[in-house]
N, C-alpha and C. Protein backbone atom coordinates (compact mmCIF):
# COMPACT_ATOMS: atom_id res chain seq x y z
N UNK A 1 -8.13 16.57 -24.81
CA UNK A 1 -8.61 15.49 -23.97
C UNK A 1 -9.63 16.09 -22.99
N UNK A 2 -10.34 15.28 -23.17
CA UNK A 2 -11.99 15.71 -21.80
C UNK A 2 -11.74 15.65 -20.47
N UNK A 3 -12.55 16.12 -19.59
CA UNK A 3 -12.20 16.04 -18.08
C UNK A 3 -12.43 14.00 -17.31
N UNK A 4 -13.29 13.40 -18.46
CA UNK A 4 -13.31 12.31 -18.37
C UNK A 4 -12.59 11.33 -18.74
N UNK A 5 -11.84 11.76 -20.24
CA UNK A 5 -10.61 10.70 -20.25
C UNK A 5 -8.98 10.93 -19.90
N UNK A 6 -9.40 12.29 -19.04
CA UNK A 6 -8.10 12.88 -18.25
C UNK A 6 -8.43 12.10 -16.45
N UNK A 7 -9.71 11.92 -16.10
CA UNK A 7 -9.91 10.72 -14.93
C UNK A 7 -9.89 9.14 -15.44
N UNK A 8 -9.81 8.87 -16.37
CA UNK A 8 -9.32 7.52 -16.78
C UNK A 8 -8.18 7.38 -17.13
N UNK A 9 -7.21 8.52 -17.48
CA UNK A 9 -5.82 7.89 -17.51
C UNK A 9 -5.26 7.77 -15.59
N UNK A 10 -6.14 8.84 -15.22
CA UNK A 10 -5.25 8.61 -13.70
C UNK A 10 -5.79 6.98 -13.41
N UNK A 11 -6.93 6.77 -13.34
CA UNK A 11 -7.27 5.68 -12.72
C UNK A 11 -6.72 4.52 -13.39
N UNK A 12 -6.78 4.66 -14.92
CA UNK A 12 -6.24 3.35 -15.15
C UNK A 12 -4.45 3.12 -14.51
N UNK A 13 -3.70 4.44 -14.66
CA UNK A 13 -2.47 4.70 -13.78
C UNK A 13 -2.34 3.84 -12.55
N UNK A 14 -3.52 4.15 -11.47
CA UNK A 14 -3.46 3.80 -10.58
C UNK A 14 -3.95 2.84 -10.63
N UNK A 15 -3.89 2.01 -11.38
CA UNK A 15 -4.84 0.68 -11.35
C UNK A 15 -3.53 -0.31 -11.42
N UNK A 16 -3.22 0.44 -12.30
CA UNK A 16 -1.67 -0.24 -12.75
C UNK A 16 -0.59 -0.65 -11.71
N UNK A 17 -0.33 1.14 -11.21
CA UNK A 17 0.69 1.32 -10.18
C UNK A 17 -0.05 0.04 -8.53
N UNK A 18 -1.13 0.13 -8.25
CA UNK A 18 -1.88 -1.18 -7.52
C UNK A 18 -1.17 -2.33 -7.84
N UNK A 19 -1.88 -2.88 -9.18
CA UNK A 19 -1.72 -4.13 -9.59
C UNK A 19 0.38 -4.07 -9.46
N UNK A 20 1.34 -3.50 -9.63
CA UNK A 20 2.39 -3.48 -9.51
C UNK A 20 3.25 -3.22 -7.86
N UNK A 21 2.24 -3.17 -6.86
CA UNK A 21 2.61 -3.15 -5.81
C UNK A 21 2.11 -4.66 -4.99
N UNK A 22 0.78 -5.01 -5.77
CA UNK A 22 0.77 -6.01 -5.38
C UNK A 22 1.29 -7.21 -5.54
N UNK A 23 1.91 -7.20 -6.90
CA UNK A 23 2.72 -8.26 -7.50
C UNK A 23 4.10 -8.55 -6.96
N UNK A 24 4.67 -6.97 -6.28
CA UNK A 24 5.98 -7.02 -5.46
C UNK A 24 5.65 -7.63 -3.79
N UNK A 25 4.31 -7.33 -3.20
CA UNK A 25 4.04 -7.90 -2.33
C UNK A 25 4.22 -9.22 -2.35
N UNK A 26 3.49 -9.79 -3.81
CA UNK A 26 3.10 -11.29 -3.83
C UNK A 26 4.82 -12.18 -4.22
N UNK A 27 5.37 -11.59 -4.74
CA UNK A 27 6.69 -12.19 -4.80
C UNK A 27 7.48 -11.91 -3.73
N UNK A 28 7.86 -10.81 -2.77
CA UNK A 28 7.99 -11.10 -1.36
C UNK A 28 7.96 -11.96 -0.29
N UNK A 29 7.33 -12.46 -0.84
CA UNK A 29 6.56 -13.42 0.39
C UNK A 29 7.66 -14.70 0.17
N UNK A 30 8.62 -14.78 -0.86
CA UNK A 30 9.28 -15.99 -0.43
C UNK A 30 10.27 -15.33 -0.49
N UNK A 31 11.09 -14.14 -0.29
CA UNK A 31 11.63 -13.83 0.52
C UNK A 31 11.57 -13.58 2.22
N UNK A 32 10.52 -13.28 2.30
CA UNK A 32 10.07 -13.10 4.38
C UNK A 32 10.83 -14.67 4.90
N UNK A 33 11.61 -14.23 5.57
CA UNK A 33 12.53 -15.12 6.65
C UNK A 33 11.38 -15.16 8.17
N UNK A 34 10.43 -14.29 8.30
CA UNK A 34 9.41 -14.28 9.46
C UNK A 34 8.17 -14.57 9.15
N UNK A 35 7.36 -15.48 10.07
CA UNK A 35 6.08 -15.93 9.54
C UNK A 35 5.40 -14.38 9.91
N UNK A 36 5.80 -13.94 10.76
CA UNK A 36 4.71 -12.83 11.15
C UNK A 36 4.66 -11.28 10.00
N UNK A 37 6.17 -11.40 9.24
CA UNK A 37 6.45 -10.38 7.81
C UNK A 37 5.66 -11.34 7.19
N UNK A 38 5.03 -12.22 6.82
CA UNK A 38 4.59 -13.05 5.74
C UNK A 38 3.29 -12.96 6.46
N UNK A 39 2.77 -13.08 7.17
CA UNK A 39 1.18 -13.08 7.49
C UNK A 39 0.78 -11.11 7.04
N UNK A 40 1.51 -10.30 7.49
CA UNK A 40 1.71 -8.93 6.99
C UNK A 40 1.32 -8.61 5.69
N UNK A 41 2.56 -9.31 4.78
CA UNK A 41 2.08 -9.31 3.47
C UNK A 41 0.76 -10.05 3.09
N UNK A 42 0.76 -11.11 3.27
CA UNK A 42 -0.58 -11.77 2.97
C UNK A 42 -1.79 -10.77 3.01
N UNK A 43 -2.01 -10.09 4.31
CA UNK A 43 -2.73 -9.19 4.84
C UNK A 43 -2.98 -7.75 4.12
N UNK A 44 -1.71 -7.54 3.55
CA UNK A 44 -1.51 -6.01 2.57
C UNK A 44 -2.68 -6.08 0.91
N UNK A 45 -1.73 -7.62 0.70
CA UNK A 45 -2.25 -8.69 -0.50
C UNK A 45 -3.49 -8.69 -0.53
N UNK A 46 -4.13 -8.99 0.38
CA UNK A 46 -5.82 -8.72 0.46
C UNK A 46 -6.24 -7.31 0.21
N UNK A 47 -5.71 -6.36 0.95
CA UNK A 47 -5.68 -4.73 0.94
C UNK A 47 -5.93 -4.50 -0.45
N UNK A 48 -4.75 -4.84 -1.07
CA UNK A 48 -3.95 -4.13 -2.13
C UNK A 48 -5.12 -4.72 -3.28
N UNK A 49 -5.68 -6.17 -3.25
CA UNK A 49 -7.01 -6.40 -4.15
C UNK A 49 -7.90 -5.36 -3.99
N UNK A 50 -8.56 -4.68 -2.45
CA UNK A 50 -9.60 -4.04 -2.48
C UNK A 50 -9.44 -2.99 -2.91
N UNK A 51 -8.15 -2.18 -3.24
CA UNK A 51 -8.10 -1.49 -4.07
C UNK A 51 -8.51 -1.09 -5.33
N UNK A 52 -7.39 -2.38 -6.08
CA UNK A 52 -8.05 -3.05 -7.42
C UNK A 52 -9.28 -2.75 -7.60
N UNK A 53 -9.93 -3.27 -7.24
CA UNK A 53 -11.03 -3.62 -7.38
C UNK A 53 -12.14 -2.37 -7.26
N UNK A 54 -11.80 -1.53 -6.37
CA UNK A 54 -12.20 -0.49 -6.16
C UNK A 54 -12.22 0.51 -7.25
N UNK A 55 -10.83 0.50 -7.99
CA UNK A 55 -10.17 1.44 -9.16
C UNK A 55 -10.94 1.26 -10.25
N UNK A 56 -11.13 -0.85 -10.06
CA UNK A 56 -11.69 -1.08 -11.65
C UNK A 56 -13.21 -0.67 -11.37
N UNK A 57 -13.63 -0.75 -10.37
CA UNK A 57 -15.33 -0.26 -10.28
C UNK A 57 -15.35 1.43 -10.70
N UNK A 58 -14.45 2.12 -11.03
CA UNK A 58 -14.31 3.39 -10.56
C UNK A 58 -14.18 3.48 -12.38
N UNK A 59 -13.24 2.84 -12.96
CA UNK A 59 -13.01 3.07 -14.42
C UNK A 59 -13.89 2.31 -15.31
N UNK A 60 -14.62 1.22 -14.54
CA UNK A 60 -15.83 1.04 -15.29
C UNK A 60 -16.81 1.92 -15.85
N UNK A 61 -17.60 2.67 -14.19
CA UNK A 61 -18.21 3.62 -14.30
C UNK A 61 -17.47 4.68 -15.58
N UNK A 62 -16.64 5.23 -15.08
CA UNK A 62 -16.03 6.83 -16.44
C UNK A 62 -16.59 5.92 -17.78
N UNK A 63 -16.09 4.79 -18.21
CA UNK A 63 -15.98 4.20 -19.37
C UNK A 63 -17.29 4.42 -19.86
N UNK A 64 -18.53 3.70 -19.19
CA UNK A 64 -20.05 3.45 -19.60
C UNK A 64 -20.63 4.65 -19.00
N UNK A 65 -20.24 5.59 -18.30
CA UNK A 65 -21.62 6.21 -17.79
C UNK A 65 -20.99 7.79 -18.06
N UNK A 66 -19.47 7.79 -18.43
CA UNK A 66 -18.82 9.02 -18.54
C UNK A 66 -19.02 9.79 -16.53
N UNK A 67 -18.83 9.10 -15.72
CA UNK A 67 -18.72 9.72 -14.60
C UNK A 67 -18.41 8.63 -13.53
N UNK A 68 -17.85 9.43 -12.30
CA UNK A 68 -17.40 8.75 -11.38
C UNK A 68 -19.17 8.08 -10.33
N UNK A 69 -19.53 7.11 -9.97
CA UNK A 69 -20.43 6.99 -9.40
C UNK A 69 -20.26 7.26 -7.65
N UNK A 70 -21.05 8.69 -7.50
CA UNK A 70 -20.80 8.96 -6.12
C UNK A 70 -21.46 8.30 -4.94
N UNK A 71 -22.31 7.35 -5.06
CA UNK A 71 -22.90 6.74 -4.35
C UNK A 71 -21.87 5.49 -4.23
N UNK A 72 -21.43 5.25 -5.04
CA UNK A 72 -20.76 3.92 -5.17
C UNK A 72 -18.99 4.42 -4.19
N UNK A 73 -18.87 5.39 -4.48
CA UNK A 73 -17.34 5.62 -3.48
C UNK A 73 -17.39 6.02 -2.09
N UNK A 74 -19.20 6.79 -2.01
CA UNK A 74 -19.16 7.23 -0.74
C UNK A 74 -19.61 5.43 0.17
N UNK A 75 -20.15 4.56 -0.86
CA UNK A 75 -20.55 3.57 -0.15
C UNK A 75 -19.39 2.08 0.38
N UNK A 76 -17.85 2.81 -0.49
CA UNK A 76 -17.09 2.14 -0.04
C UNK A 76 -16.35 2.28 1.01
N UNK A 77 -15.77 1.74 1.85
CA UNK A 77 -14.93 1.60 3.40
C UNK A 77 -14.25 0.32 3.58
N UNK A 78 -12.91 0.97 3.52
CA UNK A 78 -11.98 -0.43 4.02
C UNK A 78 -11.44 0.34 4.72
N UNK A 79 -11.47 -1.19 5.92
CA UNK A 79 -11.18 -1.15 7.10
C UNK A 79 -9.73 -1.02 7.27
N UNK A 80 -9.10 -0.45 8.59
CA UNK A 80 -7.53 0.05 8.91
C UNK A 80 -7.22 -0.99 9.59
N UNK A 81 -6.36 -1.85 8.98
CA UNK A 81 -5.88 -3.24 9.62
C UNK A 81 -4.77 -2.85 10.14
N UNK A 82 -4.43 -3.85 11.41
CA UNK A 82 -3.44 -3.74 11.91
C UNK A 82 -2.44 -5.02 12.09
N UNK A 83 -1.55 -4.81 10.55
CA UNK A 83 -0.95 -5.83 10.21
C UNK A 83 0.03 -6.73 10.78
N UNK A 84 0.18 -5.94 12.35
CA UNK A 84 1.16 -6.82 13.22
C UNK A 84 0.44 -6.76 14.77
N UNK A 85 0.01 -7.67 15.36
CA UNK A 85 -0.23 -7.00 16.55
C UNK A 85 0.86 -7.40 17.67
N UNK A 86 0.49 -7.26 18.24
CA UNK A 86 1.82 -6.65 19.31
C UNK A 86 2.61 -7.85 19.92
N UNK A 87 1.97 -8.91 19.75
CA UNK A 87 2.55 -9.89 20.12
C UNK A 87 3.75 -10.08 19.01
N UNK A 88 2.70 -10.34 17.79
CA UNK A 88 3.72 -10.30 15.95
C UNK A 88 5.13 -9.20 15.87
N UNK A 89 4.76 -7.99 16.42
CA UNK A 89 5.72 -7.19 16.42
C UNK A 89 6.65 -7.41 17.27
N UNK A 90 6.79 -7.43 18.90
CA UNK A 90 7.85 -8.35 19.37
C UNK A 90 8.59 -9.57 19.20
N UNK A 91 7.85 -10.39 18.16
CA UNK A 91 8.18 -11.67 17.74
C UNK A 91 9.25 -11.53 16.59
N UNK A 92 8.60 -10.77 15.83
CA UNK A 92 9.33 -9.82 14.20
C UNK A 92 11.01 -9.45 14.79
N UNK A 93 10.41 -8.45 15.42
CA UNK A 93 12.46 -7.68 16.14
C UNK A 93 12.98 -8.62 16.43
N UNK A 94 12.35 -9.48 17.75
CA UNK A 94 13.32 -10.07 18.00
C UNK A 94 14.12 -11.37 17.29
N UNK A 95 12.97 -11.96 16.36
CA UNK A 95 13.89 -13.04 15.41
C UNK A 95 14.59 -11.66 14.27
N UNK A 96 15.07 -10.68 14.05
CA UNK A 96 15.22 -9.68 13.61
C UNK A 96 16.90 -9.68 14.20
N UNK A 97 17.04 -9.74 15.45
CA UNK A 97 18.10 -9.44 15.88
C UNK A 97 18.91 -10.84 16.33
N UNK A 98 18.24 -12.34 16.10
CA UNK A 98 18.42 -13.60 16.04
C UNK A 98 19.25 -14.14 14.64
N UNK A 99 18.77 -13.54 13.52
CA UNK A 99 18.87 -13.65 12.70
C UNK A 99 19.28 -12.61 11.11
N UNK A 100 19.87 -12.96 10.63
CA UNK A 100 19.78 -12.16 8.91
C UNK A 100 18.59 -11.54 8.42
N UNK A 101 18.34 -10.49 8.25
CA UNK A 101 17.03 -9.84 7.99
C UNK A 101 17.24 -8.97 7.22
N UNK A 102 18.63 -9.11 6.39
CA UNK A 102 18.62 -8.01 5.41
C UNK A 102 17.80 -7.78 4.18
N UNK A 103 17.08 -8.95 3.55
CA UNK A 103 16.48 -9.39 2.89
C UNK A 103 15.40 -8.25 3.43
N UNK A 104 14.78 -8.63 4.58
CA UNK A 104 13.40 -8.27 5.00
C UNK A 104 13.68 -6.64 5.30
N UNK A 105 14.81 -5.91 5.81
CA UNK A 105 15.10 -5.04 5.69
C UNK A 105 14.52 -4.17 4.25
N UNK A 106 15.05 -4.62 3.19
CA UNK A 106 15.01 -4.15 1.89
C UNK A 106 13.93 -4.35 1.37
N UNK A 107 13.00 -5.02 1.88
CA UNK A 107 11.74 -5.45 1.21
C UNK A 107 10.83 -4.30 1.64
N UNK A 108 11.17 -4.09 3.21
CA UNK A 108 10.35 -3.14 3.62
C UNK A 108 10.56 -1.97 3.98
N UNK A 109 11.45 -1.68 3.12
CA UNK A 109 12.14 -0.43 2.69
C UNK A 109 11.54 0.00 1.33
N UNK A 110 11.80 -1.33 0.15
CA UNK A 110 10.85 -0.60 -0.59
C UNK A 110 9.52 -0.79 -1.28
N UNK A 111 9.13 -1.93 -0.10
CA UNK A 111 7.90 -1.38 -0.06
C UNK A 111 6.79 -0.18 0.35
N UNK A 112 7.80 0.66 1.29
CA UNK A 112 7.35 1.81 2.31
C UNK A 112 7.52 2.59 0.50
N UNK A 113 8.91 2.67 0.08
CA UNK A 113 8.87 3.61 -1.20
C UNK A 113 7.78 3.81 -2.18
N UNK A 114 6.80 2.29 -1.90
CA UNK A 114 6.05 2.01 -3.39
C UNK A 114 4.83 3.01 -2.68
N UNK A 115 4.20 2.73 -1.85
CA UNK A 115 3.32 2.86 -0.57
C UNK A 115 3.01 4.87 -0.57
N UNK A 116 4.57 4.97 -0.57
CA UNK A 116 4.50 6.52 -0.29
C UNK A 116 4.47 7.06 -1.27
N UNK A 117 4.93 6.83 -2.54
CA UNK A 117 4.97 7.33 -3.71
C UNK A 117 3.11 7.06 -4.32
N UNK A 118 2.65 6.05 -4.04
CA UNK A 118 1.24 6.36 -4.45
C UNK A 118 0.31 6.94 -3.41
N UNK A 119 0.95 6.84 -2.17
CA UNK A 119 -0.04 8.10 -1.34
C UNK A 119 0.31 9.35 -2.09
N UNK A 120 1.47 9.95 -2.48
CA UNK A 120 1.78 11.18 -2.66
C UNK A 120 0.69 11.11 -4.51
N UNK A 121 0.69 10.15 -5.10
CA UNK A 121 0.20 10.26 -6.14
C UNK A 121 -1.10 10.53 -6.11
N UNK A 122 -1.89 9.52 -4.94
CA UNK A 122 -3.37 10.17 -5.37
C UNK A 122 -3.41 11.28 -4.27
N UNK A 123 -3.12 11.81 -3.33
CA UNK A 123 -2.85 13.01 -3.17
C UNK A 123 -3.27 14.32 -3.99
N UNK A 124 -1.95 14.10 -4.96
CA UNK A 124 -1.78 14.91 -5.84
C UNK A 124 -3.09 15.24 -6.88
N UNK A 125 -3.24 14.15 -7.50
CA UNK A 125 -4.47 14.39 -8.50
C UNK A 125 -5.91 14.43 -7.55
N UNK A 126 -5.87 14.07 -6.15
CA UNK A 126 -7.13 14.30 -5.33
C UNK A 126 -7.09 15.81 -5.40
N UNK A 127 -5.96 16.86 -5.74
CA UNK A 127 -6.23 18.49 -5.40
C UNK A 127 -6.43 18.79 -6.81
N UNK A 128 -6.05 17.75 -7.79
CA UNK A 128 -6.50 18.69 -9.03
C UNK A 128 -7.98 18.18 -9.20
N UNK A 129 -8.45 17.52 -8.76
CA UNK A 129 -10.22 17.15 -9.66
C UNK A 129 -11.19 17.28 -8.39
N UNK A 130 -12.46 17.24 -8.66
CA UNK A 130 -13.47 17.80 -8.46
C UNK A 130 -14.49 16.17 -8.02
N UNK A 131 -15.11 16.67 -7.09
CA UNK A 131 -16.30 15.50 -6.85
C UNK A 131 -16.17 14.51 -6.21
N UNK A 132 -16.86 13.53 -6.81
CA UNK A 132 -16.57 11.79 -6.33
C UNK A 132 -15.10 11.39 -6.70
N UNK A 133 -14.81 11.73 -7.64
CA UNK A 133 -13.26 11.35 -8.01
C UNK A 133 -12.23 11.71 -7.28
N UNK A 134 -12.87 13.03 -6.66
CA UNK A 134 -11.82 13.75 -6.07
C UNK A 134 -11.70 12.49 -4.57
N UNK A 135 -12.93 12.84 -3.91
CA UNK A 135 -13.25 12.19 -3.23
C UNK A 135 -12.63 10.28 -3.03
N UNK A 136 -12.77 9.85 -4.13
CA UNK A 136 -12.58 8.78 -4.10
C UNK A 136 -10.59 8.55 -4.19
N UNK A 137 -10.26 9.74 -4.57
CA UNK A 137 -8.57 9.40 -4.79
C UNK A 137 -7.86 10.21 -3.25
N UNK A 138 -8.84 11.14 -2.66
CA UNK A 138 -8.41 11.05 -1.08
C UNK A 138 -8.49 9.84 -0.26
N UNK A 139 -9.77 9.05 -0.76
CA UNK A 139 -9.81 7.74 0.22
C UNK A 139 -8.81 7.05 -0.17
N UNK A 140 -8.32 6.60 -1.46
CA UNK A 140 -7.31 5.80 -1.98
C UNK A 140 -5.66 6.68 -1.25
N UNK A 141 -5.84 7.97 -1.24
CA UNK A 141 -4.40 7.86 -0.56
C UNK A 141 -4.12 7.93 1.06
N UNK A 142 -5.67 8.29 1.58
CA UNK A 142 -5.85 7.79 2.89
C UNK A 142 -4.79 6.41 3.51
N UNK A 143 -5.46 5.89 2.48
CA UNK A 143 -5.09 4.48 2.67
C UNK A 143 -4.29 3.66 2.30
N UNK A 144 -3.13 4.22 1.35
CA UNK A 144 -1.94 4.34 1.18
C UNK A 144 -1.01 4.90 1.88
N UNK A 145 -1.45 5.82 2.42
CA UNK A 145 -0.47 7.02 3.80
C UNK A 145 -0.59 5.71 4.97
N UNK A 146 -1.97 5.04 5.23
CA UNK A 146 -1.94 3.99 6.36
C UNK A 146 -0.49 2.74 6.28
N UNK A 147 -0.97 2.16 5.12
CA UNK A 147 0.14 1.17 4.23
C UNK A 147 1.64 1.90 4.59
N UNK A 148 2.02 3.15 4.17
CA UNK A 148 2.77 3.67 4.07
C UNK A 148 3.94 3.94 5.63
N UNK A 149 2.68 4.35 6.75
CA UNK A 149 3.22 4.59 7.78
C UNK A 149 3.44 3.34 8.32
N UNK A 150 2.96 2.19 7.76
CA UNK A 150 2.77 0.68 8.28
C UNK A 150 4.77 0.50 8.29
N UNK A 151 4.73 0.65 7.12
CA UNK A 151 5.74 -0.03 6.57
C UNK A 151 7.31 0.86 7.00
N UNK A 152 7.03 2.18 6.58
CA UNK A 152 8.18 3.59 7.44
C UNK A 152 8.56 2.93 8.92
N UNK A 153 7.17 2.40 9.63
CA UNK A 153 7.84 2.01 11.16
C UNK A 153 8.42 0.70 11.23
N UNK A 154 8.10 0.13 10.49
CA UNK A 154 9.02 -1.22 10.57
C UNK A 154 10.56 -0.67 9.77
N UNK A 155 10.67 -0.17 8.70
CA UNK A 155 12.06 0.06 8.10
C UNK A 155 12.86 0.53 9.24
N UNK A 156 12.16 1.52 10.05
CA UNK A 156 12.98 2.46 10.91
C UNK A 156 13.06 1.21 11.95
N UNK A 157 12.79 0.61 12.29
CA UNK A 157 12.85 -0.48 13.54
C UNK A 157 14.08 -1.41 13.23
N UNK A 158 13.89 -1.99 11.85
CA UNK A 158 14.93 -2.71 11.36
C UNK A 158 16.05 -2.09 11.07
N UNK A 159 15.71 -0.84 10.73
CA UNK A 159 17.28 -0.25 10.34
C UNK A 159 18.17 -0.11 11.61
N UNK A 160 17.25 0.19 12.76
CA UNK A 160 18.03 0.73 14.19
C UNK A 160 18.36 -0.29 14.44
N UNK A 161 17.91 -1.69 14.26
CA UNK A 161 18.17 -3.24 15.20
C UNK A 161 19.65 -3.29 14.46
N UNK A 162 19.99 -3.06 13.19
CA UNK A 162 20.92 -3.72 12.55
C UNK A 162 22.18 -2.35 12.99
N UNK A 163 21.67 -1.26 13.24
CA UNK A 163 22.41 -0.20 13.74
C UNK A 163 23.32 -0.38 14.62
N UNK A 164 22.67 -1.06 15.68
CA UNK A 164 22.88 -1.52 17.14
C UNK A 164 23.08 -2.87 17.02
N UNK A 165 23.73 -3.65 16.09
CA UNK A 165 24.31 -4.98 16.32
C UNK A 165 25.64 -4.85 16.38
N UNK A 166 26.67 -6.31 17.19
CA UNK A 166 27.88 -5.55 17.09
C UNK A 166 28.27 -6.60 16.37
N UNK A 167 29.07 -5.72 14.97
CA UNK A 167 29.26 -6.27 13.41
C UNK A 167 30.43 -6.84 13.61
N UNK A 168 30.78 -8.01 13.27
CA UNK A 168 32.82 -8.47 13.19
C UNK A 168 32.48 -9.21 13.90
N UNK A 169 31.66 -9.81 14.69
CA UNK A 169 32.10 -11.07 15.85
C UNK A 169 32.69 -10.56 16.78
């Protein structure tokens, strides 16, 4: 196998592993018991397209041109959203500790799992390859580590709220 259809199995991989994080996002959403976990996801949902979309511009190129287009990855930038703001996040805990949130607990538990496991993935193949590709699968886990830490601080928030409830009535 060539150094080019050894960067199209990662990408189509990661195209995949995307499209499969977003689909758990998009079915989530009628689990979220909080409008402000559901505006979150919505928000990821958008993310998680520019990815897509990013990957398939990326495996287009290998396909027709046999290379990653470096103009085209250095010319991409998505922005670091901040999927709760501070008002949303006090609103979140506290219907959190109002209410049953085990649901939302587990959602964003493993969603942090999906999140971290493909930061660690393009990571990984960002140290084995060379160039724009390389380049382009650091930005992709950039921005998965973001997603990732998004989601780690809410699990840890929810896990402590439910820590500190007093269980039995």
């Amino acid at each position: 196998m060539n150094e080019n259809e050894k960067l199209t199995k990662v990408f189509e991989y990661a195209l995949n592993q995307e499209e499969t994080g977003m689909s758990f996002f998009q079915a989530s959403l009628g689990r979220m018991g909080i409008g402000a976990a559901k505006t979150a996801f919505q928000r990821l949902i958008g993310e998680e397209k520019k990815h897509i979309n990013f990957i398939t511009r990326i495996l287009n190129d290998l396909r027709t041109r046999g290379q990653v287009d470096k103009q085209q990855v250095q010319d991409t930038h998505i922005e670091q959203k901040n999927f709760f703001d501070d008002r949303a996040q006090e609103e979140f805990l506290e219907q959190c500790v109002q209410g049953s949130m085990v649901p939302d607990v587990t959602v964003f538990n493993t969603a942090w799992l999906i999140e971290k496991d493909l930061s660690e993935f393009y990571a990984s193949m960002a140290a084995k390859t060379t160039g724009p590709a390389s380049y382009a699968l650091e930005m992709l886990s950039t921005w998965e580590k973001e997603h990732e830490n998004f989601f780690r601080q809410y699990r840890d928030k929810l896990s402590q709220v439910y820590s500190q409830m007093p269980w039995g009535g």
